[in-house]
C-alpha atoms as a PDB file:
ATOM      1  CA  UNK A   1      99.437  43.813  84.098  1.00  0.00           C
ATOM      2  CA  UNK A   2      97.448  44.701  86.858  1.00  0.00           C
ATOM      3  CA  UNK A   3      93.737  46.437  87.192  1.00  0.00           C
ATOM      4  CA  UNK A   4      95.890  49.394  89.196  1.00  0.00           C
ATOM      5  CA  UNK A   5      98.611  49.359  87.001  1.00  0.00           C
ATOM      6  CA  UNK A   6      96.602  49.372  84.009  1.00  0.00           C
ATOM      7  CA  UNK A   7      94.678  52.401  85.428  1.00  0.00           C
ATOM      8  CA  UNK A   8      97.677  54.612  86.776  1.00  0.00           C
ATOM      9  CA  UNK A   9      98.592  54.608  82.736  1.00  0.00           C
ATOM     10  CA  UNK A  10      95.258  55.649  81.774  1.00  0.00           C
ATOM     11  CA  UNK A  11      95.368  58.616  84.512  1.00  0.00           C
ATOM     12  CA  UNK A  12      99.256  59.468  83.885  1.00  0.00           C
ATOM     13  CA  UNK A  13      97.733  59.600  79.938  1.00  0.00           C
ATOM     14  CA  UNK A  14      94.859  61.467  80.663  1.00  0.00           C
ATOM     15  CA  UNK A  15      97.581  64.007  82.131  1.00  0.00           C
ATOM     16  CA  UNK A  16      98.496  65.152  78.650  1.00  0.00           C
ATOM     17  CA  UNK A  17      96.843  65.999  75.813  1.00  0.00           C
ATOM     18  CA  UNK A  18      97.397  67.879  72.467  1.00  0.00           C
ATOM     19  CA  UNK A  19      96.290  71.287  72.142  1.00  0.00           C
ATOM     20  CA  UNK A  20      96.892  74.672  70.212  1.00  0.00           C
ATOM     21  CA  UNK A  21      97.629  77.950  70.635  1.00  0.00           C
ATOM     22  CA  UNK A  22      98.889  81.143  69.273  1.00  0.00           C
ATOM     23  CA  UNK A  23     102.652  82.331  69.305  1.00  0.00           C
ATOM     24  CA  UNK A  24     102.502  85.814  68.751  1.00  0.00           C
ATOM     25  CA  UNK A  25     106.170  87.477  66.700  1.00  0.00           C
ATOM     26  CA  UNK A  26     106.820  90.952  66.870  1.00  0.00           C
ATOM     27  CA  UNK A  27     106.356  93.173  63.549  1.00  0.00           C
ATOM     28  CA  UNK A  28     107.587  96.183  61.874  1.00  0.00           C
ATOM     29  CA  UNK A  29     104.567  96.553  59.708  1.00  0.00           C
ATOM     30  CA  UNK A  30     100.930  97.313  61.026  1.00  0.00           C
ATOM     31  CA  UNK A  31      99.457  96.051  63.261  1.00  0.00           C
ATOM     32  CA  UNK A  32     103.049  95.073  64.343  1.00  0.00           C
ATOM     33  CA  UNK A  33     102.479  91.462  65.288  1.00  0.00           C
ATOM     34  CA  UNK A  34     102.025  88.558  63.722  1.00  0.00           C
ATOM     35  CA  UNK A  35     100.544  85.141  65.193  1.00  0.00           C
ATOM     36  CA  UNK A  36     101.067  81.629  64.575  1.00  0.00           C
ATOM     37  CA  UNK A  37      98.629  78.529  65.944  1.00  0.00           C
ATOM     38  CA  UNK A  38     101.159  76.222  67.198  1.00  0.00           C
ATOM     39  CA  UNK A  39      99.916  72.156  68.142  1.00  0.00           C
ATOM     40  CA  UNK A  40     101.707  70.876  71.378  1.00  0.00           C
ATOM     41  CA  UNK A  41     101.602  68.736  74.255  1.00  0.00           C
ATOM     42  CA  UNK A  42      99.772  70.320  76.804  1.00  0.00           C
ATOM     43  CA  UNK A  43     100.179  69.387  80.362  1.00  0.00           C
ATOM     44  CA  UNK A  44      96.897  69.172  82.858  1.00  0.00           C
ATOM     45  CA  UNK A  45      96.964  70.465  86.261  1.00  0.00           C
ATOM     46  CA  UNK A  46      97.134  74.329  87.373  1.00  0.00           C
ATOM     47  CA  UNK A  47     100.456  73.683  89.477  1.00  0.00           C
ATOM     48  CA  UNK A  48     103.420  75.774  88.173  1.00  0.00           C
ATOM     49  CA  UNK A  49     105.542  72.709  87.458  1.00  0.00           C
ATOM     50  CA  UNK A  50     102.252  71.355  84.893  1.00  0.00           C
ATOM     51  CA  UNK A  51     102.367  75.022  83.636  1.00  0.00           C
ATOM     52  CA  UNK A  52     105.783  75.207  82.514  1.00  0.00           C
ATOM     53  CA  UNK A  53     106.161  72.225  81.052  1.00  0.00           C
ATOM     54  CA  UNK A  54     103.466  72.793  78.719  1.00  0.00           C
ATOM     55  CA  UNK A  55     105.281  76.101  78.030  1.00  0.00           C
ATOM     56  CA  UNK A  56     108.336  74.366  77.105  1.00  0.00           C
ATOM     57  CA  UNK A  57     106.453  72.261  74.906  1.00  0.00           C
ATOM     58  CA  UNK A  58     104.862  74.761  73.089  1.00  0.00           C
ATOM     59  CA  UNK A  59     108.101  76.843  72.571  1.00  0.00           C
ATOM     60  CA  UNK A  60     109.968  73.316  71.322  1.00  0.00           C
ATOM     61  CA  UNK A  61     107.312  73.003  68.986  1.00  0.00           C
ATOM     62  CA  UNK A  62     107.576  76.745  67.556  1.00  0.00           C
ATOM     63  CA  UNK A  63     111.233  75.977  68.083  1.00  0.00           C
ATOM     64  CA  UNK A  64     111.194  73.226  65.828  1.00  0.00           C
ATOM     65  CA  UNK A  65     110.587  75.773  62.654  1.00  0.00           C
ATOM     66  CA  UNK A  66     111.899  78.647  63.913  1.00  0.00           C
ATOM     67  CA  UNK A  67     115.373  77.941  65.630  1.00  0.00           C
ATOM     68  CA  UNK A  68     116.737  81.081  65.727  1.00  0.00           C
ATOM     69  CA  UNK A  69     113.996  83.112  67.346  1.00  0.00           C
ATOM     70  CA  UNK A  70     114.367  84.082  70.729  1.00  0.00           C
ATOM     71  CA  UNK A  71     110.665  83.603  72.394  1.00  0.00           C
ATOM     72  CA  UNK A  72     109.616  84.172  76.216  1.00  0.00           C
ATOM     73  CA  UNK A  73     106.157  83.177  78.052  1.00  0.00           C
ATOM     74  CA  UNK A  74     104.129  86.043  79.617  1.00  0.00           C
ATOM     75  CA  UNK A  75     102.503  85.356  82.414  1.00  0.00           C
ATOM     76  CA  UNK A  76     102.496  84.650  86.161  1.00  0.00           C
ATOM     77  CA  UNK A  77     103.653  80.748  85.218  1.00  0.00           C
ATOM     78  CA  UNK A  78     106.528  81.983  83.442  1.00  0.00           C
ATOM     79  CA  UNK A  79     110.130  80.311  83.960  1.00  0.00           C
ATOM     80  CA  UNK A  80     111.548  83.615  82.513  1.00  0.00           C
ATOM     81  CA  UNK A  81     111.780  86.336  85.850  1.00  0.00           C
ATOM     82  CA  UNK A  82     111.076  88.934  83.069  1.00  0.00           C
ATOM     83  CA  UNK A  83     107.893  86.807  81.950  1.00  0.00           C
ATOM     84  CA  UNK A  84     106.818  86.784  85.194  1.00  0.00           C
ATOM     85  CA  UNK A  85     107.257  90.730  85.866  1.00  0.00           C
ATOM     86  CA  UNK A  86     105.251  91.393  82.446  1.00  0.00           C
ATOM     87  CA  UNK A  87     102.530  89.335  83.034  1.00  0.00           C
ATOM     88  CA  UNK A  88      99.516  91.941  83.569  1.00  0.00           C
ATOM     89  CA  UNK A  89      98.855  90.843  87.436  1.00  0.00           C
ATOM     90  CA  UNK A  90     102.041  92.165  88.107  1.00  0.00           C
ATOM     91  CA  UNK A  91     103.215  94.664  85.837  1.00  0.00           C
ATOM     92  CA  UNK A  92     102.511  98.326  87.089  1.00  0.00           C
ATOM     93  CA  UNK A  93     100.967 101.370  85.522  1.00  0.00           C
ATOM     94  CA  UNK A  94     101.963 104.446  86.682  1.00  0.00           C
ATOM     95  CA  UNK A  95     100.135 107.669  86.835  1.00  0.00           C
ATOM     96  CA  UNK A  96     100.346 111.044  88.599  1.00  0.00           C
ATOM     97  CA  UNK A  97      97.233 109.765  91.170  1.00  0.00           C
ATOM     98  CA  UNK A  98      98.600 106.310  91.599  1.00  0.00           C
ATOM     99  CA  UNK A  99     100.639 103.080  90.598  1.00  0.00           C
ATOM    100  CA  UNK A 100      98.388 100.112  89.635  1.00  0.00           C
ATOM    101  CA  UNK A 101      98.310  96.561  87.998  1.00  0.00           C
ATOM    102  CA  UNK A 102      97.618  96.453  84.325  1.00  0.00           C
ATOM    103  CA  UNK A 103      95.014  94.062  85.107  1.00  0.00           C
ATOM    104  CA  UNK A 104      93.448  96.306  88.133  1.00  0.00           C
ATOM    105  CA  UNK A 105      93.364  99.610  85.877  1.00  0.00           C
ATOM    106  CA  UNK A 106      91.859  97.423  82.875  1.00  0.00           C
ATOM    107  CA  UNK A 107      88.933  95.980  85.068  1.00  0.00           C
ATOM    108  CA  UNK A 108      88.362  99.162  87.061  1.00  0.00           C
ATOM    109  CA  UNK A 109      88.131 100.834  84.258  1.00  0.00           C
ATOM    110  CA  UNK A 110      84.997  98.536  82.722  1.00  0.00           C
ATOM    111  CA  UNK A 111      82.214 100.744  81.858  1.00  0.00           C
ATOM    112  CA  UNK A 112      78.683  98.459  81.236  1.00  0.00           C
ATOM    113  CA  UNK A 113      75.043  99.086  80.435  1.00  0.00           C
ATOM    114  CA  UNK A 114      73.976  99.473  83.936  1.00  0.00           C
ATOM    115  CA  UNK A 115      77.016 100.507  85.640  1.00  0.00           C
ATOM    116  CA  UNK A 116      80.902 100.986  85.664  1.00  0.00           C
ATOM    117  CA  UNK A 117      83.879 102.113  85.263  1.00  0.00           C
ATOM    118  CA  UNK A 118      84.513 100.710  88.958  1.00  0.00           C
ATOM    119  CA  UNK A 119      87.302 103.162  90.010  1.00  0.00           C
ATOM    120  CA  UNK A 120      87.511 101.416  93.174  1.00  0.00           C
ATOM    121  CA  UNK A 121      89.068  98.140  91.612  1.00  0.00           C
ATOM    122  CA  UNK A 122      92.654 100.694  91.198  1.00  0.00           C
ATOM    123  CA  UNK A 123      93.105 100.012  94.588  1.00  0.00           C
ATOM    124  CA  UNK A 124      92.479  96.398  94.430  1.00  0.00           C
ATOM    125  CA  UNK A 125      94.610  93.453  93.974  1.00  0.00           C
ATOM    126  CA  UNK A 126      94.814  91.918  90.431  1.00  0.00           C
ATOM    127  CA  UNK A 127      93.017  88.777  91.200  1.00  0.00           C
ATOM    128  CA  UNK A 128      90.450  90.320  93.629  1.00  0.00           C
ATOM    129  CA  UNK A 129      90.194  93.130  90.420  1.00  0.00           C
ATOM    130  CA  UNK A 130      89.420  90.306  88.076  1.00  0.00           C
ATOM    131  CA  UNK A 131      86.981  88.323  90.392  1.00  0.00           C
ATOM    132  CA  UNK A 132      84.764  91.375  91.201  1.00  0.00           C
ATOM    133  CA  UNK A 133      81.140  90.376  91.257  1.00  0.00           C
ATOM    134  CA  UNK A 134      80.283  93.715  89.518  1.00  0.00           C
ATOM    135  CA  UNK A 135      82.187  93.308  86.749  1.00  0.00           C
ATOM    136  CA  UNK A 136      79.820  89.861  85.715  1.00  0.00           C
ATOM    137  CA  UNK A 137      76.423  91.694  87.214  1.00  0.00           C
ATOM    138  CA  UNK A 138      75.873  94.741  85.095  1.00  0.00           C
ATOM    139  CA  UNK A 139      75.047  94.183  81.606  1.00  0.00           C
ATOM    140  CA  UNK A 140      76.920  94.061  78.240  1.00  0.00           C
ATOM    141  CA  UNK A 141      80.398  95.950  77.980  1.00  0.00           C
ATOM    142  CA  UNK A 142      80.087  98.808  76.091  1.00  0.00           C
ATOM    143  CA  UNK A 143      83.614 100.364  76.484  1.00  0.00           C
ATOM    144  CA  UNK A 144      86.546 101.801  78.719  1.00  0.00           C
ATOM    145  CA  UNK A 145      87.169 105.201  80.788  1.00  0.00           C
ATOM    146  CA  UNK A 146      90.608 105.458  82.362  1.00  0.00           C
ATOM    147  CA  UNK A 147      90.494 108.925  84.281  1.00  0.00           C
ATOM    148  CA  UNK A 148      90.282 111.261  81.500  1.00  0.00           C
ATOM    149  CA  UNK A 149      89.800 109.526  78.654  1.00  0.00           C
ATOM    150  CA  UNK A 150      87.610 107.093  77.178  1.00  0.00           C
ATOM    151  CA  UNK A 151      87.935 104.200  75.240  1.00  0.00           C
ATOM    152  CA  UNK A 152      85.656 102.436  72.000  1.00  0.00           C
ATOM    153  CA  UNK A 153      85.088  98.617  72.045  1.00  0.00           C
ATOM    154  CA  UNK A 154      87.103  98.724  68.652  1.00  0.00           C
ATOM    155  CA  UNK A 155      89.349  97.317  67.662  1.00  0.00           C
ATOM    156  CA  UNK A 156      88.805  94.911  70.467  1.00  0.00           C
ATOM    157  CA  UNK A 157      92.470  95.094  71.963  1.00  0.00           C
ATOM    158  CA  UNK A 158      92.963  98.936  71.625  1.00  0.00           C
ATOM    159  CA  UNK A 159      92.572  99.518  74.952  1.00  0.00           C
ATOM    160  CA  UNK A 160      94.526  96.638  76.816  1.00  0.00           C
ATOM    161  CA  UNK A 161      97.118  97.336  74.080  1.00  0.00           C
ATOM    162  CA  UNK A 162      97.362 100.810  75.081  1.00  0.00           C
ATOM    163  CA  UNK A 163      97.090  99.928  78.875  1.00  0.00           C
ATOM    164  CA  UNK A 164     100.621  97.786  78.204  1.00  0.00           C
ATOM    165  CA  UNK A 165     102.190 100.089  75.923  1.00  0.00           C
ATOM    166  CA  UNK A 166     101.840 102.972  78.379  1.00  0.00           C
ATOM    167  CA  UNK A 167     102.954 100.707  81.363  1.00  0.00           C
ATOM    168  CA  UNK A 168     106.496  99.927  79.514  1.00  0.00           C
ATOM    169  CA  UNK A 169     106.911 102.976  78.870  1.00  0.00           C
ATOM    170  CA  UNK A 170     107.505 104.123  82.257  1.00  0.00           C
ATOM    171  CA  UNK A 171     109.579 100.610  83.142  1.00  0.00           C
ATOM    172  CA  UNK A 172     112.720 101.461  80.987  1.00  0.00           C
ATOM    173  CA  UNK A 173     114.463  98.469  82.101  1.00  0.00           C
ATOM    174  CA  UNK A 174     112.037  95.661  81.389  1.00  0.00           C
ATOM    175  CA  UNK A 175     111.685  97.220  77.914  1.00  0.00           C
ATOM    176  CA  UNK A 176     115.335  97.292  76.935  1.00  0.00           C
ATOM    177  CA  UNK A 177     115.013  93.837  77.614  1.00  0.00           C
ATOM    178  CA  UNK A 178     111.996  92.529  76.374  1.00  0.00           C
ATOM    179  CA  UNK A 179     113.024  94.133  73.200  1.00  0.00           C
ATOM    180  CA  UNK A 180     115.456  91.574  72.827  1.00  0.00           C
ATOM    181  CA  UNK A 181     112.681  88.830  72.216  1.00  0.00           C
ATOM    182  CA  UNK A 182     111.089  88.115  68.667  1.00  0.00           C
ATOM    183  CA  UNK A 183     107.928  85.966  69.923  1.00  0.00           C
ATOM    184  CA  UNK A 184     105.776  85.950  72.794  1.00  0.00           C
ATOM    185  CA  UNK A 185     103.504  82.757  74.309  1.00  0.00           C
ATOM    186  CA  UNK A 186     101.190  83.032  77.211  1.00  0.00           C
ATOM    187  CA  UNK A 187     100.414  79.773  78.791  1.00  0.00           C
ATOM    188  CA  UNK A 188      97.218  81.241  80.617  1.00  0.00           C
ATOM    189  CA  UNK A 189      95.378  82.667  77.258  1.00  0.00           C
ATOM    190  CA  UNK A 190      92.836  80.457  75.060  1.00  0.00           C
ATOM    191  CA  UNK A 191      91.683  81.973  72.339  1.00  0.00           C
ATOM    192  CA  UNK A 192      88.100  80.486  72.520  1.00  0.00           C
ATOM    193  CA  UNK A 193      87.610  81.823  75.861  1.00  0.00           C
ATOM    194  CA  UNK A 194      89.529  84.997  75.736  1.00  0.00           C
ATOM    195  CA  UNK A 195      90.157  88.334  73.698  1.00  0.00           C
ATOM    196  CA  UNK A 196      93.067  90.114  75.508  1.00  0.00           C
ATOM    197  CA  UNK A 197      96.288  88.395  75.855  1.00  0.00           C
ATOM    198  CA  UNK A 198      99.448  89.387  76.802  1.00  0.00           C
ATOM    199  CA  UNK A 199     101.800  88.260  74.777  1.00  0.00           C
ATOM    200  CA  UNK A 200      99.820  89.254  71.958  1.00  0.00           C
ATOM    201  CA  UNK A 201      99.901  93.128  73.826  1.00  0.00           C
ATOM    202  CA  UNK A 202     103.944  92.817  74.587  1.00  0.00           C
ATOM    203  CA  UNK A 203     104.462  91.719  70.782  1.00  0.00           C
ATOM    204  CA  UNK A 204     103.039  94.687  69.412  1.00  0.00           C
ATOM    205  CA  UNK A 205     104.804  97.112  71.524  1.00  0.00           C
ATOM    206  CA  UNK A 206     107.944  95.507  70.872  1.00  0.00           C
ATOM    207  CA  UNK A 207     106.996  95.791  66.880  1.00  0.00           C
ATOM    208  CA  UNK A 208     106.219  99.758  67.416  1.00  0.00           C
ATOM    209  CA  UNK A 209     109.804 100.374  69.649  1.00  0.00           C
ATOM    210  CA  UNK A 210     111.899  98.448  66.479  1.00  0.00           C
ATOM    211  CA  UNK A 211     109.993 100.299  63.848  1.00  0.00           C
ATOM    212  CA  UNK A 212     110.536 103.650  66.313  1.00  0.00           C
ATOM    213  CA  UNK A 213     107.282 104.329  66.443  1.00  0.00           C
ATOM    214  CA  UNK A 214     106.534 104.049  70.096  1.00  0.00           C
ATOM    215  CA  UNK A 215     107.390 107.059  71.328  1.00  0.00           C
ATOM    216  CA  UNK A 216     105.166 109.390  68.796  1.00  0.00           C
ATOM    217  CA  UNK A 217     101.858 106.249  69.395  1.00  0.00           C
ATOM    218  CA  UNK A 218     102.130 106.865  72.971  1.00  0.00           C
ATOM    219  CA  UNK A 219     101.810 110.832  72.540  1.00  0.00           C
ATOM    220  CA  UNK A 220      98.355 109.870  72.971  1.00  0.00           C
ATOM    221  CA  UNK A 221      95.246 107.480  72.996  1.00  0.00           C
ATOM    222  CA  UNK A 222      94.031 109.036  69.265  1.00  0.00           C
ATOM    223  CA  UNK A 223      97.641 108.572  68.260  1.00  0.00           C
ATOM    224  CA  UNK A 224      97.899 105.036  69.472  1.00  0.00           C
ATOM    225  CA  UNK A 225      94.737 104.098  67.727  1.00  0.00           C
ATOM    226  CA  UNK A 226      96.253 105.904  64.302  1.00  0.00           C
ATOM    227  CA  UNK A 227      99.477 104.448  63.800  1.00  0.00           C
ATOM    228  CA  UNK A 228      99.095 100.805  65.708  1.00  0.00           C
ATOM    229  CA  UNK A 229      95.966  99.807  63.731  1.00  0.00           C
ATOM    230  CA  UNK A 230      93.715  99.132  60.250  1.00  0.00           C
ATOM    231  CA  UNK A 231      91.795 102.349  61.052  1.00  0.00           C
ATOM    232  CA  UNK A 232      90.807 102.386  57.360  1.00  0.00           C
ATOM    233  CA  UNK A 233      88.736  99.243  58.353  1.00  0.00           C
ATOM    234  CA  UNK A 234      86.965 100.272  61.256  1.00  0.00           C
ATOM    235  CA  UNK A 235      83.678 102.487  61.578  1.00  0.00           C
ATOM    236  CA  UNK A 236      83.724 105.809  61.325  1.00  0.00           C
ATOM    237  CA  UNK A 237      83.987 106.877  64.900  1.00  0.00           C
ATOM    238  CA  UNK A 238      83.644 111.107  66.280  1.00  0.00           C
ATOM    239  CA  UNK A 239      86.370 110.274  68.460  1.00  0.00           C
ATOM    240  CA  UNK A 240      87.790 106.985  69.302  1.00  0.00           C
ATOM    241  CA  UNK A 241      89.589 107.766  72.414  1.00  0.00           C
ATOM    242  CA  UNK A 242      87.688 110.791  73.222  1.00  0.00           C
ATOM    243  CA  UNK A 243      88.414 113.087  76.382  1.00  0.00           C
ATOM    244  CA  UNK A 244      85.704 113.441  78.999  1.00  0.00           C
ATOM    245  CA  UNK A 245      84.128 116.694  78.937  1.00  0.00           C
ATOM    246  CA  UNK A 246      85.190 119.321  81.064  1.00  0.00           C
ATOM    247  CA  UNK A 247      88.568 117.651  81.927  1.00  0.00           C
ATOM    248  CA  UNK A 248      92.085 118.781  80.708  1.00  0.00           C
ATOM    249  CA  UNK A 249      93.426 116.734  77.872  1.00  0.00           C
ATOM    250  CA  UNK A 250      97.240 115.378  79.916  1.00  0.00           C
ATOM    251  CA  UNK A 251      96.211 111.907  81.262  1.00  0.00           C
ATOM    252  CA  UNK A 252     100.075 111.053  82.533  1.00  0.00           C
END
């Protein structure tokens, strides 16, 4: 074998590697999701084609134990059209001043130490949202305001969570079909670098709508917060998703 031929193995090897991640399953029992770490072959590269073979691996993997479940990737790299549509750069929130990204209203509405929420990142693409300067330049995150209401910094996915929740709500379609799905993956989320995830957000919503409880934890943030979550674990808190003062208490 050849010097060349020995090394094109080496790089097609180094292409691949094993790796882990989470498959979240939707729940009927607080907090409504489940998660299992899953060990696949991942694929290298951040081309599409890399992206969704690694998804297919992971989901022939989870497949392997759990045949009958029907499981979809979130995200932009998704081979499912309804993947793609939920991932958070393109699914859209809608409220009476505006239609935005999940991913623009939950950077844009950031607030930090030393400055924030950045209300001007609404009107901002997802990725130029998420790769605002500001949003790495003013101190330590200390929680959320979206227009009238604010937001605590726990539990740690309440907001995003909500942010999803209240975005399917007002896309009747994609939920009747995303209902249809027992797990969700997203391709794009590591857990050591990352707190948020999609899949983990769609999983729990789709727990709360089969246990018919979406409806009445979308009546508001405080409700949200009481039925979706261990509240009896958190600190006690005057008011987690508090309204700010002098403003009328209908956000949509």
């Amino acid at each position: 074998m050849s010097l060349d031929t020995r090394n094109a193995g080496i790089i097609g090897m180094d292409r691949t590697k094993m790796a882990n991640r989470p498959v979240f399953r939707a729940e009927t029992t607080i907090p409504f999701f489940s998660s299992d770490d899953v060990e696949f072959k991942f694929f290298s590269g951040f081309s599409v084609s890399q992206k969704q073979k690694s998804i297919a691996s992971l989901h022939e993997a989870y497949l392997a134990q759990h045949s009958t479940t029907r499981i979809i990737d979130i995200s932009s790299k998704s081979p499912d059209d309804l993947g793609v549509q939920l991932s958070a750069f393109n699914l859209m929130i809608t409220h009476s001043r505006g239609q935005y990204s999940v991913e623009s209203a939950f950077q844009a509405s950031k607030c930090f130490e030393h400055g924030g929420p950045y209300e001007d990142l609404l009107m901002a693409t997802s990725r130029e949202a998420k790769r605002d300067s500001r949003l790495h330049q003013s101190g330590s995150l200390t929680g959320f305001r979206f227009y009238k209401y604010t937001f605590p910094l726990e539990p740690k996915t309440y907001f995003y969570d909500w942010l999803y929740a209240k975005a399917l709500q007002g896309r009747h379609e994609l939920l009747e079909k995303i209902v249809e799905y027992d797990a969700m993956t997203d391709i794009e989320f590591n857990p050591a670098k990352s707190i948020n995830c999609q899949a983990r957000s769609v999983a729990k919503v789709v727990g709360l709508f089969r246990k018919g409880l979406l409806e009445s934890a979308l009546e508001s943030p405080a409700r949200f917060l009481e039925i979706g979550y261990r509240t009896d674990s958190l600190p006690k808190q005057k008011d987690s998703a508090s309204q700010v003062e002098g403003e009328q208490t209908v956000l949509f």
